[in-house]
C-alpha atoms as a PDB file:
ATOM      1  CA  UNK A   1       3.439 -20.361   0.652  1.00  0.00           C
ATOM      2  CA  UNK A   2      -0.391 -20.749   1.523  1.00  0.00           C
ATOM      3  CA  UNK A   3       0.307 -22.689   4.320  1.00  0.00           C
ATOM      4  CA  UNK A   4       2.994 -21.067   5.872  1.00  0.00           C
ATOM      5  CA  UNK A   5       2.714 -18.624   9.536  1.00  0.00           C
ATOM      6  CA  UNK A   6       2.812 -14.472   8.154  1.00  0.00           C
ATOM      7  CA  UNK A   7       6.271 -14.753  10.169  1.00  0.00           C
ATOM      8  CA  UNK A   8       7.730 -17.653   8.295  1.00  0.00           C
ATOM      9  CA  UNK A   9       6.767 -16.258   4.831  1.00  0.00           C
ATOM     10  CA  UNK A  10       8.348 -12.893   5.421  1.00  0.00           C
ATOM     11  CA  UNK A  11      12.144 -14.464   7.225  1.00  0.00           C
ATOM     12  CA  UNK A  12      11.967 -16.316   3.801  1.00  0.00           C
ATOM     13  CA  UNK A  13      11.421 -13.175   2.003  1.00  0.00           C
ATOM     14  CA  UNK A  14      14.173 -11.385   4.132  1.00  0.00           C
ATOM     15  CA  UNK A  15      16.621 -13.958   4.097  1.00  0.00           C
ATOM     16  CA  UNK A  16      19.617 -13.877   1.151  1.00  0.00           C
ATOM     17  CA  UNK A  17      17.609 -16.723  -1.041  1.00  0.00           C
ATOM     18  CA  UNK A  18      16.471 -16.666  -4.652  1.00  0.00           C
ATOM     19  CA  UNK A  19      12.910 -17.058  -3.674  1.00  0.00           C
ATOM     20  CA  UNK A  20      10.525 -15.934  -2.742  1.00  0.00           C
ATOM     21  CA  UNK A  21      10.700 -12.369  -4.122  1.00  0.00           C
ATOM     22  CA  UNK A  22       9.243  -9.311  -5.466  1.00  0.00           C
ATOM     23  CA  UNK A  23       6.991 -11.783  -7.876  1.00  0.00           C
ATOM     24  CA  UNK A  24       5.523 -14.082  -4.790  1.00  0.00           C
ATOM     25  CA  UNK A  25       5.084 -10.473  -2.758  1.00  0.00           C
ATOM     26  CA  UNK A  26       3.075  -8.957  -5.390  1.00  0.00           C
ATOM     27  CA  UNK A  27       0.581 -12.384  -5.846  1.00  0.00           C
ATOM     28  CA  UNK A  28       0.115 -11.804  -2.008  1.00  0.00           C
ATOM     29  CA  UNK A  29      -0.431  -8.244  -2.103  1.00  0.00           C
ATOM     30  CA  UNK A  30      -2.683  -9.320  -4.540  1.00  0.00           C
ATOM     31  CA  UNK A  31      -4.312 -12.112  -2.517  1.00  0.00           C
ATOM     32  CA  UNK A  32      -4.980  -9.527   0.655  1.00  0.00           C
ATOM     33  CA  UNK A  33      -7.167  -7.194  -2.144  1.00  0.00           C
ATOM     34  CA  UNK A  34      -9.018  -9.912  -3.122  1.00  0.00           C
ATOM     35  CA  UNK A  35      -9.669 -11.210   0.277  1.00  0.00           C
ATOM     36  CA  UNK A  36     -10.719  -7.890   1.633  1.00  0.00           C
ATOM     37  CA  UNK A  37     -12.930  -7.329  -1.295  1.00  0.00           C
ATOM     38  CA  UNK A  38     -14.980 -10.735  -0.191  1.00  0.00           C
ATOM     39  CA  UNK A  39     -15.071  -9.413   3.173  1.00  0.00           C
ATOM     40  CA  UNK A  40     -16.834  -6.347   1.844  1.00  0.00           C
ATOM     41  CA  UNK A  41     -19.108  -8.373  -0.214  1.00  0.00           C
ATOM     42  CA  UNK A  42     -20.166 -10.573   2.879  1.00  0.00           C
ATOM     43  CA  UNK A  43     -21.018  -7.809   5.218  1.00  0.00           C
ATOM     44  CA  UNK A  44     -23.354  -6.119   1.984  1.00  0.00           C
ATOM     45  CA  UNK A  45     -25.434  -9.088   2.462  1.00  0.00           C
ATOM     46  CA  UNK A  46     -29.359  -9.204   3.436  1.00  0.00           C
ATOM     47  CA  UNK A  47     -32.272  -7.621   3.362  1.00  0.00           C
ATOM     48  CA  UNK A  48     -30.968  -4.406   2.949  1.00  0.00           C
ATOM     49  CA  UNK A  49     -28.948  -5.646   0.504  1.00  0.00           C
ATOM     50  CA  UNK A  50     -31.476  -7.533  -1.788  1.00  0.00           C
ATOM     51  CA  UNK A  51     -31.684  -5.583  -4.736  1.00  0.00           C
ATOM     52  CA  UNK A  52     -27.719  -6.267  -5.623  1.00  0.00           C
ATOM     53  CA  UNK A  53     -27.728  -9.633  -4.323  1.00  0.00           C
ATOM     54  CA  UNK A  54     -26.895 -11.105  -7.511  1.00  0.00           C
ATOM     55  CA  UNK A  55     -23.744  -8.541  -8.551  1.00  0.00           C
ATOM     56  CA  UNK A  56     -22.964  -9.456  -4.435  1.00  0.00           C
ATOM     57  CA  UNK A  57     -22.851 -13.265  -4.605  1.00  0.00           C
ATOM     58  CA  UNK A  58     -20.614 -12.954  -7.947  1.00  0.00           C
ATOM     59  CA  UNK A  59     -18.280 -11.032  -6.558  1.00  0.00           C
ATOM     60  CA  UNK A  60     -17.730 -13.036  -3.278  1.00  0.00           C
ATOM     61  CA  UNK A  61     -17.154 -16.057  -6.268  1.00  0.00           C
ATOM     62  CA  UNK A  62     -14.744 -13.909  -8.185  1.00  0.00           C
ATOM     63  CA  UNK A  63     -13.118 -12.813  -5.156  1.00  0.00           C
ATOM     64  CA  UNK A  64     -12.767 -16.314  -3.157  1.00  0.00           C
ATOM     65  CA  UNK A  65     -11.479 -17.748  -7.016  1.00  0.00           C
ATOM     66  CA  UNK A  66      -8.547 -15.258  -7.722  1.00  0.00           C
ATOM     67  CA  UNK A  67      -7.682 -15.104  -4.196  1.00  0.00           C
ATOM     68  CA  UNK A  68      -6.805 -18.466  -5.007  1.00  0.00           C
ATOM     69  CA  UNK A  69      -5.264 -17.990  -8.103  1.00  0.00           C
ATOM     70  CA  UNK A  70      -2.865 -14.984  -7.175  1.00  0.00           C
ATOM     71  CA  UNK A  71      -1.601 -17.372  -4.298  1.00  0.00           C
ATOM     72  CA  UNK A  72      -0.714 -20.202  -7.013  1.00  0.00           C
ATOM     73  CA  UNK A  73       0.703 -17.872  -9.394  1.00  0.00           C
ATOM     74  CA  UNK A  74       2.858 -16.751  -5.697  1.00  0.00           C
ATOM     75  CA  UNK A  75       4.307 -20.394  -5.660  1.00  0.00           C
ATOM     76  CA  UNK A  76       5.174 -20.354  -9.317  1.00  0.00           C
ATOM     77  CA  UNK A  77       7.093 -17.455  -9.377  1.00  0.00           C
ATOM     78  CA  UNK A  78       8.996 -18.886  -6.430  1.00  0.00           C
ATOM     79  CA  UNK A  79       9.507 -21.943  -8.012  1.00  0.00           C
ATOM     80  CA  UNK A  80      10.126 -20.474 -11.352  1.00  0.00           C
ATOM     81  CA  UNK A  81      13.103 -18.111  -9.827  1.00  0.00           C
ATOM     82  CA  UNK A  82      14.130 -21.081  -8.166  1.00  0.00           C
ATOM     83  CA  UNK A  83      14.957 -22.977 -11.227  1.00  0.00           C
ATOM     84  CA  UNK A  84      16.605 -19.486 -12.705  1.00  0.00           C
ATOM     85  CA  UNK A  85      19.217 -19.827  -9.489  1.00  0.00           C
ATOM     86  CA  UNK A  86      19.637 -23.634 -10.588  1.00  0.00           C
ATOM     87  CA  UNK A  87      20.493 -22.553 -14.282  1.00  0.00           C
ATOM     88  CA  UNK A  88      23.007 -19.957 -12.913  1.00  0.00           C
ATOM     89  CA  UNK A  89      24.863 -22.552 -10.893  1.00  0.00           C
ATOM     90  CA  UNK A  90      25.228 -25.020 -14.020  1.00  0.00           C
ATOM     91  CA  UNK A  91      28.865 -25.910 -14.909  1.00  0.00           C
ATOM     92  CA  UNK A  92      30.324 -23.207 -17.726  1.00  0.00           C
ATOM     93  CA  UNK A  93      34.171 -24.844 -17.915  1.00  0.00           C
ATOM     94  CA  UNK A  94      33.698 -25.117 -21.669  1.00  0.00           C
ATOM     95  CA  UNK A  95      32.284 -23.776 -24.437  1.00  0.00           C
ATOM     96  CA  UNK A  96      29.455 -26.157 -24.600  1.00  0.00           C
ATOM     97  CA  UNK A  97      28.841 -26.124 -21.027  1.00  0.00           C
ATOM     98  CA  UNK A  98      28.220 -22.150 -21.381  1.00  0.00           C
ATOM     99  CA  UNK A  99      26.225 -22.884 -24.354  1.00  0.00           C
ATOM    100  CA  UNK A 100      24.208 -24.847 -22.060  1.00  0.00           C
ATOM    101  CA  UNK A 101      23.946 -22.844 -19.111  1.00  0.00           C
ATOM    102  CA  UNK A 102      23.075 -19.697 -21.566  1.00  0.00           C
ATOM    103  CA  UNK A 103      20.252 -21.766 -22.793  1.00  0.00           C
ATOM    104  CA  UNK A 104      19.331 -22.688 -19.554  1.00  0.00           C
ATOM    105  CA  UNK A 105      19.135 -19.060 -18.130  1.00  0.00           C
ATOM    106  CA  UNK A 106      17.027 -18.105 -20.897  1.00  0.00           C
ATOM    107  CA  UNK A 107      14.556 -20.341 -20.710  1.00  0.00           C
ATOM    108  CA  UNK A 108      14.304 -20.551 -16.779  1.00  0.00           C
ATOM    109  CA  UNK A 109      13.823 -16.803 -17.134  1.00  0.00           C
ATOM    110  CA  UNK A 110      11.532 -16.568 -19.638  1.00  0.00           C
ATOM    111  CA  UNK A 111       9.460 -19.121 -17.424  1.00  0.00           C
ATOM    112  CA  UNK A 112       9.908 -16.763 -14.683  1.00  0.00           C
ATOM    113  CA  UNK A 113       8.030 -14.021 -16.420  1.00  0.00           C
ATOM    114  CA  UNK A 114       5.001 -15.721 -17.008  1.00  0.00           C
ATOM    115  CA  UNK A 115       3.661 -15.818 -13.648  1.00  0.00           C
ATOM    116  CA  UNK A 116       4.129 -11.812 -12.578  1.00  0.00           C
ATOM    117  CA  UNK A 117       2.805 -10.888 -16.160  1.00  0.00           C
ATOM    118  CA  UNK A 118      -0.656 -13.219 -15.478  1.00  0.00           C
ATOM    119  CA  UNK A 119      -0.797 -11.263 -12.130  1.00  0.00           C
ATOM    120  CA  UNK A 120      -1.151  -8.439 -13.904  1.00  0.00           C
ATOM    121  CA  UNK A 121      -4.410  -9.433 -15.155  1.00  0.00           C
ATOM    122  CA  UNK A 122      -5.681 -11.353 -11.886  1.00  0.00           C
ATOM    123  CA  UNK A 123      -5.090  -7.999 -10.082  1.00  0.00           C
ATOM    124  CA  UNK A 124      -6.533  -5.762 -12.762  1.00  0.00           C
ATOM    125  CA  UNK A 125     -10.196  -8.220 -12.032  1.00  0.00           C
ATOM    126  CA  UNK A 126      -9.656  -7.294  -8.436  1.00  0.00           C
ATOM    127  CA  UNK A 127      -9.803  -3.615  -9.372  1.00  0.00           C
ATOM    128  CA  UNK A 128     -12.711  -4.269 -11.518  1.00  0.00           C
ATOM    129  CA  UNK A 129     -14.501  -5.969  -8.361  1.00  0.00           C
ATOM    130  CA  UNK A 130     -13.584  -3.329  -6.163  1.00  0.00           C
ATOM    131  CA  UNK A 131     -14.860  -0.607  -8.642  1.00  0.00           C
ATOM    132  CA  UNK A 132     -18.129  -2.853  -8.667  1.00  0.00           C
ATOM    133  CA  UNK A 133     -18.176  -3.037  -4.657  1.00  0.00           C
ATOM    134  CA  UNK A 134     -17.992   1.051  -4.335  1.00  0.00           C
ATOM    135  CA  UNK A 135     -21.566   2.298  -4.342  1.00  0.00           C
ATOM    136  CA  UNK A 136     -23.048  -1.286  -3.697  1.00  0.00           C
ATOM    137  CA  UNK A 137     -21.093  -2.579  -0.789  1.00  0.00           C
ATOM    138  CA  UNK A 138     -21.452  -2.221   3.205  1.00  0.00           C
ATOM    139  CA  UNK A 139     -20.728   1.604   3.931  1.00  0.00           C
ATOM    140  CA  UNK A 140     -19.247   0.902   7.271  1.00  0.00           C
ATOM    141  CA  UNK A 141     -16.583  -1.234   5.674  1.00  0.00           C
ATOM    142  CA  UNK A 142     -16.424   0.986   2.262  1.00  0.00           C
ATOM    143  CA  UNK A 143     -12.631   2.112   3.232  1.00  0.00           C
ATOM    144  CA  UNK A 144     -11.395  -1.947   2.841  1.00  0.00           C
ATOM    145  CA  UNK A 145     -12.507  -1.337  -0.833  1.00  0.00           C
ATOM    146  CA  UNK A 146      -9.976   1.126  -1.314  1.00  0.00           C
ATOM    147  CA  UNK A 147      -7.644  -0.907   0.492  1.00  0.00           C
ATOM    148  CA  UNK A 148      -8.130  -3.939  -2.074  1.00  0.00           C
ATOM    149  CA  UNK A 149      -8.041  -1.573  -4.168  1.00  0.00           C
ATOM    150  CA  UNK A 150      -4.347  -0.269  -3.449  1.00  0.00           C
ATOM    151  CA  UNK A 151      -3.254  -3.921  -2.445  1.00  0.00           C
ATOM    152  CA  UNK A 152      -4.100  -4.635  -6.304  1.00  0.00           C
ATOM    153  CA  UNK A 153      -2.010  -1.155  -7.237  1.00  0.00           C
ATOM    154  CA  UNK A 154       0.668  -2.139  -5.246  1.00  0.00           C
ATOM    155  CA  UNK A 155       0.568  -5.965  -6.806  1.00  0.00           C
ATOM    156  CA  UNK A 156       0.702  -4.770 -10.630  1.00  0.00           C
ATOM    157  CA  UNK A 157       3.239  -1.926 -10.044  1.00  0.00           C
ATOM    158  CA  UNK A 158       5.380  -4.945  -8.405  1.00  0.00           C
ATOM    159  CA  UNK A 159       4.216  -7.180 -11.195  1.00  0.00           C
ATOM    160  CA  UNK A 160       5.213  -4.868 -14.047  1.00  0.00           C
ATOM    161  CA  UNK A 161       8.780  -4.373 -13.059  1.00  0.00           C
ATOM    162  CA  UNK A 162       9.463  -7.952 -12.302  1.00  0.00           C
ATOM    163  CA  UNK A 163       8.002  -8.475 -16.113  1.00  0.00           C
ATOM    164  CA  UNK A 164       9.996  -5.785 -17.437  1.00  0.00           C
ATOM    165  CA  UNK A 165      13.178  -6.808 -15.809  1.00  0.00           C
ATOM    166  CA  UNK A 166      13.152  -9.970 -17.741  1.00  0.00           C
ATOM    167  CA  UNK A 167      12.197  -9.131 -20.878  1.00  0.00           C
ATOM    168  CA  UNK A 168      15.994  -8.893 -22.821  1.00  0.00           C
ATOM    169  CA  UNK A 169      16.655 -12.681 -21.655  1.00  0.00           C
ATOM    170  CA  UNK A 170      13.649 -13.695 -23.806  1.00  0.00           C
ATOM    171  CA  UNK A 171      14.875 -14.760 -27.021  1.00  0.00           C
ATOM    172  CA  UNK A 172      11.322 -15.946 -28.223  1.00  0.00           C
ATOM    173  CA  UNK A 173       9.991 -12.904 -30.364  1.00  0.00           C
ATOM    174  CA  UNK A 174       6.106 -14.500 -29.854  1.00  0.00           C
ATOM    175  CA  UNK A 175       6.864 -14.744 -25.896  1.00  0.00           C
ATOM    176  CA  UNK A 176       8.297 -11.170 -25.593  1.00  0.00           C
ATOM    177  CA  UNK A 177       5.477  -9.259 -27.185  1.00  0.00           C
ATOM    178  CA  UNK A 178       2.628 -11.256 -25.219  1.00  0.00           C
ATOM    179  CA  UNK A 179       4.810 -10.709 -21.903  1.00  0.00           C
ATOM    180  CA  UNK A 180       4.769  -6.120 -23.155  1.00  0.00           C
ATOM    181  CA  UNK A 181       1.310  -6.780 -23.826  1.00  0.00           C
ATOM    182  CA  UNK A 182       0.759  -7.710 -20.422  1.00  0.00           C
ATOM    183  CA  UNK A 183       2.629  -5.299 -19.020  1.00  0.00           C
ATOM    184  CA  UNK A 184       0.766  -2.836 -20.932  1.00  0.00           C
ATOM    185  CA  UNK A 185      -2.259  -3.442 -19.015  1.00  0.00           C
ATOM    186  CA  UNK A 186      -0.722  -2.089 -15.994  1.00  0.00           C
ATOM    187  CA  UNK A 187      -0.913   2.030 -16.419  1.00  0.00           C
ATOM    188  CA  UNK A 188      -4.616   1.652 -17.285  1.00  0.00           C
ATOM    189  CA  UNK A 189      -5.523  -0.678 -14.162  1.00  0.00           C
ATOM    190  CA  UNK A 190      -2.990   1.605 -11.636  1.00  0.00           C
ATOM    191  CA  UNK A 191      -5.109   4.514 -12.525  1.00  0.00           C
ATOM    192  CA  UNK A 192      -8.666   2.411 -12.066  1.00  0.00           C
ATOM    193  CA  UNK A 193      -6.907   1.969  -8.790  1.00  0.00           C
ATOM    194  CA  UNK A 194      -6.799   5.456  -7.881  1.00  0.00           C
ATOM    195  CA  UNK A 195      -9.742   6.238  -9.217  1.00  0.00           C
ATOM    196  CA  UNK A 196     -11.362   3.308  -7.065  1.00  0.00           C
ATOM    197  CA  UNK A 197      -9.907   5.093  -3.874  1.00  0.00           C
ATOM    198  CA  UNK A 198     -10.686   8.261  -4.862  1.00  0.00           C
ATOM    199  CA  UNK A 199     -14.278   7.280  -4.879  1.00  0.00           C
ATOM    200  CA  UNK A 200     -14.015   5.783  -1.790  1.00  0.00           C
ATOM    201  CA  UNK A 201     -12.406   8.659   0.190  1.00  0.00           C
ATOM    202  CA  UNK A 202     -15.363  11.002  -1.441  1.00  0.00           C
ATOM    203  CA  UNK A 203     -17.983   8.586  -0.045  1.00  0.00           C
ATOM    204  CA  UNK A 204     -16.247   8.848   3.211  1.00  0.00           C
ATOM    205  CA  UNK A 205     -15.998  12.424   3.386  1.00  0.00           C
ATOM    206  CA  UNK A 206     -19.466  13.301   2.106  1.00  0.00           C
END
């Protein structure tokens, strides 16, 4: 996925295919926010800059690092939803071949959850970044905070529903209630969101 032309990643998305999907659209939406945000953080860098330059250089880290992660958790949701199209072609001519391919299903979708619901969190840090970035960061490039900002929105509203839509194939009470947990988070770091951008279009109009 990381190494793939813009074009090429999106035929694959168009294209009638298991994967990718919503899940490996939402870790790049996620990936832009956190790449803008260490765009930001590079051109608040300097002199004029020097009294943040600590918060500054940690957030360029932070940003670089789950840029990074939100792309791998983007290759193993496609993988993931690959093996959940394997499971569905399995044999089911008897009974214990359907007992089989049940088992299969389950478990191939309950591995399919994980990476969306850890996206969650990954974006939810970008919004924290971005919240960070607001009064601190290069005014002239203030309105691609907002737009990590929404790119993170975007990427746990995604996220959420491609948790949620899995959640009755997981038969593993433990699993389930970490996988609501995560998706949880996600009303709380939408609205951080919003409030991010709201900020940012006050800034911008004052």
């Amino acid at each position: 996925m990381r190494d793939e032309t813009i074009g090429d990643f999106l035929d694959r998305l168009a294209d009638r295919v298991p994967s990718p999907g919503g899940g490996a659209s939402a870790a790049l939406q996620a990936a832009q926010g956190a790449a803008l945000l260490a765009m930001v953080a590079r051109f608040s860098t300097g002199e004029e800059y020097a009294e943040h330059r600590a918060t500054i250089d940690r957030i360029i880290t932070e940003a670089d690092e789950l840029r990074g992660i939100a792309l791998r958790l983007g290759e193993a949701d496609a993988e993931a939803f690959a093996a959940v199209a394997n499971a569905y072609r399995m044999p089911k001519s008897t009974d214990a071949e359907l007992a089989e391919r049940s088992e299969a299903i389950a478990k191939a979708l309950a591995n399919a959850t994980w990476p969306p619901a850890k996206l969650i969190g990954v974006a939810g840090m970008i919004v924290d970044l971005a919240g960070a970035l607001v009064t601190i960061g290069n005014q002239n490039v203030l309105s691609d905070v907002a737009g990590a900002a929404e790119a993170a929105r975007a990427a746990v509203a995604t996220a959420r529903v491609n948790v949620e839509i899995n959640l009755a194939a997981i038969a593993d009470e433990q699993t389930s209630l970490e996988m609501i947990a995560d998706a949880d988070k996600a009303d709380d770091i939408i609205a951080r969101a919003e409030q991010v951008t709201a900020a940012v279009r006050e800034h911008i109009r004052g």
